[in-house]
N, C-alpha and C. Protein backbone atom coordinates (compact mmCIF):
# COMPACT_ATOMS: atom_id res chain seq x y z
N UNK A 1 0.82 -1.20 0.00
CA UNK A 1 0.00 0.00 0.00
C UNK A 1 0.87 1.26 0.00
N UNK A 2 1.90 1.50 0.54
CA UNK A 2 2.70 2.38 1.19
C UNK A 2 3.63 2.47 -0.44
N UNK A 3 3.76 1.56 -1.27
CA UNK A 3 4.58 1.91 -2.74
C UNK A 3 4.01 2.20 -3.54
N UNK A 4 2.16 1.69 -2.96
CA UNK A 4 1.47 2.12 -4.14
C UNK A 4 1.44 3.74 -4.37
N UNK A 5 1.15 4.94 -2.82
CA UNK A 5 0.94 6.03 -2.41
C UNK A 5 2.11 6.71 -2.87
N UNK A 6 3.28 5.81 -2.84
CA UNK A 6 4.66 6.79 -3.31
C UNK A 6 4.70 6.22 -5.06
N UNK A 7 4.37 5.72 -5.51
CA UNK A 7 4.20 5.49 -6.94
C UNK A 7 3.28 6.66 -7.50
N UNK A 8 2.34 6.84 -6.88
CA UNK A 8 1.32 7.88 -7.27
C UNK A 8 1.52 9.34 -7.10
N UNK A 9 2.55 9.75 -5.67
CA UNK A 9 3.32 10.75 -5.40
C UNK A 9 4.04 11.12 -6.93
N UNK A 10 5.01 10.50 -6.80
CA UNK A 10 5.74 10.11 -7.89
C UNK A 10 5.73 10.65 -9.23
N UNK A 11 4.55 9.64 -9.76
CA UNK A 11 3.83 10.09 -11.16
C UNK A 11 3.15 11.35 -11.12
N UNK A 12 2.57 11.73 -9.82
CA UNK A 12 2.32 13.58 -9.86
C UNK A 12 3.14 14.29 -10.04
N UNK A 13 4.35 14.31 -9.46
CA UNK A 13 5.66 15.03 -9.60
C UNK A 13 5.95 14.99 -10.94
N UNK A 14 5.85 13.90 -11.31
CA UNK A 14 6.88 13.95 -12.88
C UNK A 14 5.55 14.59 -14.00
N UNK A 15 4.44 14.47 -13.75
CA UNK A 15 3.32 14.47 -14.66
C UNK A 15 3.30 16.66 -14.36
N UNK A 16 3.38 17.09 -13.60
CA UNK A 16 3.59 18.61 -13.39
C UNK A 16 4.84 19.08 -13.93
N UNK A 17 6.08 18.30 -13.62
CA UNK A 17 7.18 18.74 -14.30
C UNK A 17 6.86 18.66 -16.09
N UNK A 18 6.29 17.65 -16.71
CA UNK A 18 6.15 17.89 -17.80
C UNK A 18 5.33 18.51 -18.82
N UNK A 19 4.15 18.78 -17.30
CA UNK A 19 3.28 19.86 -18.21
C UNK A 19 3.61 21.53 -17.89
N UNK A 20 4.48 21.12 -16.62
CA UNK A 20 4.88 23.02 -16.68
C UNK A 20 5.81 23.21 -17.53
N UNK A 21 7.09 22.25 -18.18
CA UNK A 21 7.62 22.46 -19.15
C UNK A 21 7.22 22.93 -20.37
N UNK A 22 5.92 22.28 -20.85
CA UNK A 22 5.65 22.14 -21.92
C UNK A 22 4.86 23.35 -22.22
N UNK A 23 4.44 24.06 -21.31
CA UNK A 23 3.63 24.61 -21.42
C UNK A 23 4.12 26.12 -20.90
N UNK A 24 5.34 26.37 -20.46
CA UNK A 24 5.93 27.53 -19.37
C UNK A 24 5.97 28.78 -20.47
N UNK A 25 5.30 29.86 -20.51
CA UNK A 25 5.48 31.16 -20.82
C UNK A 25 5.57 30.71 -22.42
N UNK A 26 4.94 30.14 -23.28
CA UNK A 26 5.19 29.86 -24.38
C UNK A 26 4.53 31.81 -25.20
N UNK A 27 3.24 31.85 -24.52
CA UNK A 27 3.12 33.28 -25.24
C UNK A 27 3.58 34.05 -25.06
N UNK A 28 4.44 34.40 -23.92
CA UNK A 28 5.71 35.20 -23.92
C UNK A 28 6.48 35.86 -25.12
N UNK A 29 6.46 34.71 -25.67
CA UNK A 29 7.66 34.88 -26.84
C UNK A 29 6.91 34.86 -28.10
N UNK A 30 5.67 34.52 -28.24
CA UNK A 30 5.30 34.86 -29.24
C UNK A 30 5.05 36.34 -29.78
N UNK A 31 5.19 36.50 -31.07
CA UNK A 31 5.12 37.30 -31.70
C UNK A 31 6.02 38.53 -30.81
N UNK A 32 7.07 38.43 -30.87
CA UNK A 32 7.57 39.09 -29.84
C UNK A 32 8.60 40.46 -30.60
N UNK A 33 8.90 40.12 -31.91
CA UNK A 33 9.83 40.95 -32.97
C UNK A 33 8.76 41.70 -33.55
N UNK A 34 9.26 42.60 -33.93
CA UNK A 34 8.45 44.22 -34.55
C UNK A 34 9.31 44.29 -35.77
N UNK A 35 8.28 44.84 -37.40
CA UNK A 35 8.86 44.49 -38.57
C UNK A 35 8.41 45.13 -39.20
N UNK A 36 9.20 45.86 -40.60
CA UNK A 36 7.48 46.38 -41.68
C UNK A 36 7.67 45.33 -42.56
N UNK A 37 6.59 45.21 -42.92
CA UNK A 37 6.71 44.24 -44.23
C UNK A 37 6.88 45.34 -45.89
N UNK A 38 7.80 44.67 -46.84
CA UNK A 38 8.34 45.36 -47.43
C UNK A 38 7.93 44.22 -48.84
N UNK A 39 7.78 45.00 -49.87
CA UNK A 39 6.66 44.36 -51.43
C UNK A 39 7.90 44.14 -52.08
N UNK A 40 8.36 43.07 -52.40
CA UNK A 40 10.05 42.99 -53.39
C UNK A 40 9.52 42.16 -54.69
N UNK A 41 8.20 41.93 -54.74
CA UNK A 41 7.51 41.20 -55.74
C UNK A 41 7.96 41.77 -57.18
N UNK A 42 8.31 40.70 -57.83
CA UNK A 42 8.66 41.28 -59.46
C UNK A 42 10.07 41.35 -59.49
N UNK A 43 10.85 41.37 -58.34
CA UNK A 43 12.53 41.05 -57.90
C UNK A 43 13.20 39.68 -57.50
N UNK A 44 13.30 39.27 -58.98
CA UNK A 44 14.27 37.57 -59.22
C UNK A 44 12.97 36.78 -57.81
N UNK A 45 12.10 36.66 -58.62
CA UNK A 45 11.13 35.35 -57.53
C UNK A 45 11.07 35.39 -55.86
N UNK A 46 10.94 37.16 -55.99
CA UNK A 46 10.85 37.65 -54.39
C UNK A 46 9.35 38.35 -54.49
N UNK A 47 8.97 38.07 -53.21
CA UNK A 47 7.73 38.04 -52.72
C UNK A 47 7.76 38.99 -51.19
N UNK A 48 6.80 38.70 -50.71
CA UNK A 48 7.03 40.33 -49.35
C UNK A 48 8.34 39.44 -48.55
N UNK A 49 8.99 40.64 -47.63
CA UNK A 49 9.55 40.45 -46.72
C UNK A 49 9.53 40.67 -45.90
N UNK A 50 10.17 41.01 -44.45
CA UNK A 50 9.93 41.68 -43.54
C UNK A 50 11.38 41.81 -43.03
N UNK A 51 12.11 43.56 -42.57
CA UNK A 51 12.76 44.31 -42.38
C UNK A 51 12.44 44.37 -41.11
N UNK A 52 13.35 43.95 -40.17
CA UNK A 52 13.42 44.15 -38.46
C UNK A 52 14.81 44.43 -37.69
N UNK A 53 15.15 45.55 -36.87
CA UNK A 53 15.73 45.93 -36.67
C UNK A 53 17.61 45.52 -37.55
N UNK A 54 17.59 46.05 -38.64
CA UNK A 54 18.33 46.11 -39.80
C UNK A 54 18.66 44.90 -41.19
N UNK A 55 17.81 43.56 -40.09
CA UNK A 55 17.99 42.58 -41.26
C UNK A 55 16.63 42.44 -42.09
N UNK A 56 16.94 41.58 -43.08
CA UNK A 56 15.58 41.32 -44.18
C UNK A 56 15.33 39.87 -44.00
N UNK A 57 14.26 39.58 -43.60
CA UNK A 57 13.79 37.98 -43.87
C UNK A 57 13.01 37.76 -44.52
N UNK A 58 12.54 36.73 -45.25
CA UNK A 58 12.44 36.39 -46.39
C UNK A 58 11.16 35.21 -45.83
N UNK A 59 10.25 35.24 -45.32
CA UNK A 59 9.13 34.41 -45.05
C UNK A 59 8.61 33.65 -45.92
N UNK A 60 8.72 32.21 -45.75
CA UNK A 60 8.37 31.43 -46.74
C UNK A 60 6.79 30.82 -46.40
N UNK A 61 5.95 31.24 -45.66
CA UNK A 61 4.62 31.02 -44.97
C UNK A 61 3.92 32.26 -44.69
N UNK A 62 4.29 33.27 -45.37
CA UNK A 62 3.50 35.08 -45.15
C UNK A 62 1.87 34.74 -45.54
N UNK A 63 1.70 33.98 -46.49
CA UNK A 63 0.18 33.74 -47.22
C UNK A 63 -0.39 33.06 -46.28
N UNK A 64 0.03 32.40 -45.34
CA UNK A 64 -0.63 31.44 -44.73
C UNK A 64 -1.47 31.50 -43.52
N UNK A 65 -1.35 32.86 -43.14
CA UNK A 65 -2.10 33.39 -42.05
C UNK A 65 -3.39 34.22 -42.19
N UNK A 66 -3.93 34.53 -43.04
CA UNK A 66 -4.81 34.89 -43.57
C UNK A 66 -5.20 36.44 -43.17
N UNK A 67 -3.87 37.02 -43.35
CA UNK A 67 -4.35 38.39 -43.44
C UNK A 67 -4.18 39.49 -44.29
N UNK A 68 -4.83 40.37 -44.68
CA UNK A 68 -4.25 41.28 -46.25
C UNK A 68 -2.20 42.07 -45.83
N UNK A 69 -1.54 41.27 -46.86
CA UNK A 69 -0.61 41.70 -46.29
C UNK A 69 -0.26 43.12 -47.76
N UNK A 70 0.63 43.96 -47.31
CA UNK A 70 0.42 45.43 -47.95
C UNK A 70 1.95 45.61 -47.33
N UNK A 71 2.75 46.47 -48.17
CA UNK A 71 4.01 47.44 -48.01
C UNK A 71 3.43 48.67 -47.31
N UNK A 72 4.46 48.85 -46.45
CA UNK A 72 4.48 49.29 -45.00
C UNK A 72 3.96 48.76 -43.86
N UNK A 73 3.35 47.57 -43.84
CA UNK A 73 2.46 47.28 -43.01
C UNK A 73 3.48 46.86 -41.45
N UNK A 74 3.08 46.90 -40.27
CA UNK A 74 3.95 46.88 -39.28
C UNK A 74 3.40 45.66 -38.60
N UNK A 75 4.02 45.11 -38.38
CA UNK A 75 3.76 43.31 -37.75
C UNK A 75 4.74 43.01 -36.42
N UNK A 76 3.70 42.45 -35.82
CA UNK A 76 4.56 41.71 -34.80
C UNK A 76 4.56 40.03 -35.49
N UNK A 77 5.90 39.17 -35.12
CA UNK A 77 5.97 37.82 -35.34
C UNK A 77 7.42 37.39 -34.76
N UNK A 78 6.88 36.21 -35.00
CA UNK A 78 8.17 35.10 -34.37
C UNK A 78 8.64 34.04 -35.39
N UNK A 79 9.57 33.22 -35.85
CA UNK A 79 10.37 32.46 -36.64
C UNK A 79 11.17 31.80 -36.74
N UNK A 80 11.72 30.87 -37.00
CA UNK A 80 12.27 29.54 -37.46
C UNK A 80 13.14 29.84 -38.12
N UNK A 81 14.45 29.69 -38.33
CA UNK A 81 15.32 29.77 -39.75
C UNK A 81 14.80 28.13 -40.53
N UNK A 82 14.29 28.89 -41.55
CA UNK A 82 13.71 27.60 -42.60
C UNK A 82 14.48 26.54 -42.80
N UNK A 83 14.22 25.42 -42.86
CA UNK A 83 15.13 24.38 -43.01
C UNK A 83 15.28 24.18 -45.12
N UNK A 84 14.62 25.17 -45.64
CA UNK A 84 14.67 25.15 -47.44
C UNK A 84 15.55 26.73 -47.42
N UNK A 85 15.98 26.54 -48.37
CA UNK A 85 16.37 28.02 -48.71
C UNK A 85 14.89 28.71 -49.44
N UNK A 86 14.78 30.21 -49.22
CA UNK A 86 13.31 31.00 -49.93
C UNK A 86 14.08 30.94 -51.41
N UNK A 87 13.11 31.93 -52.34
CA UNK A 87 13.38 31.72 -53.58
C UNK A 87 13.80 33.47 -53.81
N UNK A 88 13.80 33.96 -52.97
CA UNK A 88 15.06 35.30 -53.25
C UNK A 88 16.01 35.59 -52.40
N UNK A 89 17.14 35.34 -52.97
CA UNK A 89 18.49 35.81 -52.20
C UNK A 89 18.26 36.81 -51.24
N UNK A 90 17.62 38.00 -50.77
CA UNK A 90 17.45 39.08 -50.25
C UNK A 90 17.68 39.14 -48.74
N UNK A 91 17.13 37.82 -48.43
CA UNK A 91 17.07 38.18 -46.95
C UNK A 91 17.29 36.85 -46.50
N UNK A 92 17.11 36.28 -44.96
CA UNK A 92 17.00 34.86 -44.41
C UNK A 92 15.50 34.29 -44.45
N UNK A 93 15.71 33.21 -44.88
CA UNK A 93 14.53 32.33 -45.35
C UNK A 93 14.00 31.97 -43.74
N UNK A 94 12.73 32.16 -43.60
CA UNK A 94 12.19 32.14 -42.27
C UNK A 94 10.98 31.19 -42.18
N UNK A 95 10.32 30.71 -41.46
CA UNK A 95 8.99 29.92 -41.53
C UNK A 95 8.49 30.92 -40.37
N UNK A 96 7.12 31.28 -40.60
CA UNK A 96 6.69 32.69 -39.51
C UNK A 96 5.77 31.57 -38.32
N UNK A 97 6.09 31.60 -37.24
CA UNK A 97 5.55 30.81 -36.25
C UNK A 97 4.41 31.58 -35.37
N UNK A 98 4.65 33.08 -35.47
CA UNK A 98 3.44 34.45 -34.94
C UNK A 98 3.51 34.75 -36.36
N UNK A 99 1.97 35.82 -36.74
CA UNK A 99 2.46 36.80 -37.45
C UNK A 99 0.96 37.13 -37.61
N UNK A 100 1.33 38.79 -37.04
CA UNK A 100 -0.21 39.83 -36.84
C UNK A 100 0.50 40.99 -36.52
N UNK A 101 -0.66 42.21 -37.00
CA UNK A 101 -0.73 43.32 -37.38
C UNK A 101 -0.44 44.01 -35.94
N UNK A 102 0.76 44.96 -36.23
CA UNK A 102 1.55 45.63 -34.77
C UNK A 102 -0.08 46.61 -34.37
């Protein structure tokens, strides 16, 4: 009885450690970078980008969030260095993991 109570101790402990992990301040960090998005469309198979504090990234998932995207537009988001290269040299190829209107 007494291994069953510390078996069950136990599995509470470890079952909290893995959901506070999993779960600790994740929106924190979302969308946490400030950007304008910039129109390079019609430039060698470049499509929008986004310009954040001096670099250019190159979002290979911008369409996928479903919002009207427009030059100048100011965005908050968060990102991935893409595991493909994008299809314009311009900037770093990104996969957007946030991405909404600052």
């Amino acid at each position: 009885m007494l291994h069953h109570k510390i078996n069950i101790i136990l599995l509470s402990i470890l079952c909290g450690f893995v959901f506070n992990s999993s779960s600790c301040n994740k929106d924190d960090d979302l969308c946490a970078q400030t950007g304008i998005v910039k129109n390079y469309l019609g430039q060698d198979g470049c499509n929008f980008v986004i310009e954040s504090d001096g670099q250019v990234f190159e979002p290979i998932n911008i369409n996928d969030w479903g919002l009207q995207i427009y030059d100048g537009q100011k965005v908050n988001f968060s990102y991935q260095i893409a595991s493909s290269p994008g299809s314009c040299a311009i900037g770093v190829a990104i996969t957007l993991m946030c991405f909404e209107n600052a």
